[in-house]
Each structure stands twice: as structure tokens, then as C-alpha cells.
Protein backbone atom coordinates (compact mmCIF):
# COMPACT_ATOMS: atom_id res chain seq x y z
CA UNK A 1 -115.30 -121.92 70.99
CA UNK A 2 -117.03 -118.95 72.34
CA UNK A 3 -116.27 -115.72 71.57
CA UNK A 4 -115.06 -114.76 75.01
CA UNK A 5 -112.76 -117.65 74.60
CA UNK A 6 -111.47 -116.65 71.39
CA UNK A 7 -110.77 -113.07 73.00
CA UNK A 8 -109.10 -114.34 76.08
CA UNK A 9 -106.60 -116.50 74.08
CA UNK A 10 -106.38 -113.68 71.77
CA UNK A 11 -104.94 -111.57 74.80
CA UNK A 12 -102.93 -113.91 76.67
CA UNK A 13 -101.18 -114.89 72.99
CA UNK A 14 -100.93 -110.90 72.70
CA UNK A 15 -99.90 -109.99 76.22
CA UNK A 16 -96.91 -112.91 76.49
CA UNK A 17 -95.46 -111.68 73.49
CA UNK A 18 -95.60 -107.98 74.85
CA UNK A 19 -94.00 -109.60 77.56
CA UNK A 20 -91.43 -110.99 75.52
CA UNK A 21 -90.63 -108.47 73.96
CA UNK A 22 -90.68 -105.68 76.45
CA UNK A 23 -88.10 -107.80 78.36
CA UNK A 24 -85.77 -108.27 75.38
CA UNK A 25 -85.87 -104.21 74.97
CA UNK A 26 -84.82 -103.89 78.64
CA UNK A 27 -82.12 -106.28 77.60
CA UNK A 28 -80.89 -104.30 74.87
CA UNK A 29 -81.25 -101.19 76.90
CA UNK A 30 -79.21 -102.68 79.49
CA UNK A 31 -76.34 -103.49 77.46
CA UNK A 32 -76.10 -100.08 75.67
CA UNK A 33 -77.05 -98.47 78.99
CA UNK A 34 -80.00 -96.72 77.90
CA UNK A 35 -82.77 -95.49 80.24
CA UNK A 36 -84.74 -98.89 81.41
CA UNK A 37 -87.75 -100.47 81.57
CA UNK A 38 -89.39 -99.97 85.33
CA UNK A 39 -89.27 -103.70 87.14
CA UNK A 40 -92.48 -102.95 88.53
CA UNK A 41 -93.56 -102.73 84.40
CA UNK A 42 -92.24 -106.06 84.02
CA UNK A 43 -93.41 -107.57 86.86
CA UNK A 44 -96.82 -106.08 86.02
CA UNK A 45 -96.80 -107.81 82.51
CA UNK A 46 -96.17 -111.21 84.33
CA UNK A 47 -98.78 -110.71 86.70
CA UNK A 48 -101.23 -109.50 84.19
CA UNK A 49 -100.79 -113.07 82.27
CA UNK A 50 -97.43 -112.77 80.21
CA UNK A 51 -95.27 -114.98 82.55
CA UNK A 52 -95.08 -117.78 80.29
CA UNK A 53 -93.03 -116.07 77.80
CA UNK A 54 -91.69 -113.57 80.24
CA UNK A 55 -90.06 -116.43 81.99
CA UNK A 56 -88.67 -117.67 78.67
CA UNK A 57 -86.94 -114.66 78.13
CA UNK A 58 -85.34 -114.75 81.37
CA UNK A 59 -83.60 -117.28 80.16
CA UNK A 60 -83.12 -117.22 76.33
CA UNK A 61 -81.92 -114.01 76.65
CA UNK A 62 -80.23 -114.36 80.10
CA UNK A 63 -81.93 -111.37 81.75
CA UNK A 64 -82.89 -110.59 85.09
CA UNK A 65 -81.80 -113.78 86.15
CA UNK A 66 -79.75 -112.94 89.26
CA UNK A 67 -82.43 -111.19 90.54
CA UNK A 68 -84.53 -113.29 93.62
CA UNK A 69 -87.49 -110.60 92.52
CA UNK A 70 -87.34 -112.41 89.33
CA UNK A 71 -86.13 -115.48 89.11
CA UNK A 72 -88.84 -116.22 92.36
CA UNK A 73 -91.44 -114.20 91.76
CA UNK A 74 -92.44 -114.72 87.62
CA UNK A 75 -92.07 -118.57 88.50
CA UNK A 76 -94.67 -117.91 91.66
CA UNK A 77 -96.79 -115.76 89.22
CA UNK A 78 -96.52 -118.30 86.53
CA UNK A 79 -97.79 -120.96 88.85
CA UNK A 80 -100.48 -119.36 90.41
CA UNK A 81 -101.94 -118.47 87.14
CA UNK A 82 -101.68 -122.19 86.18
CA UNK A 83 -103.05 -123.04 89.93
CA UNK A 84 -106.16 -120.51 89.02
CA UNK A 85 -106.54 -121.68 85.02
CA UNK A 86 -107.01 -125.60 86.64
CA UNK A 87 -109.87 -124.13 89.60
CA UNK A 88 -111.64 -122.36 86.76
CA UNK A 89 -111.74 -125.77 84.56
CA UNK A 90 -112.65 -127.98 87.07
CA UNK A 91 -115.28 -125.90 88.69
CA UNK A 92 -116.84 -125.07 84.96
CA UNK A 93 -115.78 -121.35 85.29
CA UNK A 94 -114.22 -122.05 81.30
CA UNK A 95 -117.27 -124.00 80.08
């Protein structure tokens, strides 16, 4: 692997579980109705390539689910990521 590869992994690994656990604290917050975390923040952590785990806590820890912002959007994020991951392999971007 090269070390740009070793970084990005590095940062998506790093950036899903900020993801993760940024939405969990707005969980908490929620239920002890404590200031929140912005949606835009959490969208923003999806779009910046945390939706994996962002979408996992949606639904491990039943948050934001009701929400068509969320439960549309991070899935749309999610798969245009994946949709722009399999362009960069198969035109050699990753190579």
C-alpha cells in the first residue's frame, strides 16, 4: 500500500467513528434534553465520508430515524460515495 492509501483509510476508519459517535452523543443529548448536535453537523460528517457508520447508528441506536432528511439522505450519501469509490477503481484513480 501507498502511503496516501494508508492515510485515506486511516481517515475514513477515523471519520466513521466520529460519526458514530457524534450521533450517539446527540442521542444521549436528546433523551436528557440537552442542547443538540446541529443536523447540518451530522449531515456534514456523512457527507464528508462517515455514512457507513453514521447509518449504523441510525439504527442501533434508533436515532433520527423518522426523519426523511435522514433516513433518505445518509443512504443517498452512502451510495454515492460507494458509486464514486467504484469510478475511481475502475478508471485507476486508486492504483
Amino acid at each position: 500500500m501507498k502511503v496516501w492509501q494508508i492515510m485515506l483509510l486511516v481517515y475514513l476508519c477515523g471519520i466513521n467513528l466520529v460519526a458514530f459517535g457524534v450521533s450517539a452523543w446527540d442521542k444521549h443529548c436528546a433523551k436528557k434534553q440537552r442542547r443538540r448536535v446541529p443536523e447540518r453537523t451530522l449531515l456534514l460528517l456523512s457527507a464528508v465520508g462517515g455514512s457507513p457508520l453514521f447509518l449504523a447508528s441510525m439504527y442501533l441506536l434508533h436515532h433520527k430515524t423518522r426523519k426523511p432528511k435522514f433516513f433518505i439522505g445518509v443512504p443517498v450519501i452512502l451510495v454515492l460515495q460507494i458509486a464514486l469509490v467504484v469510478v475511481a477503481v475502475t478508471q485507476g484513480w486508486l492504483a
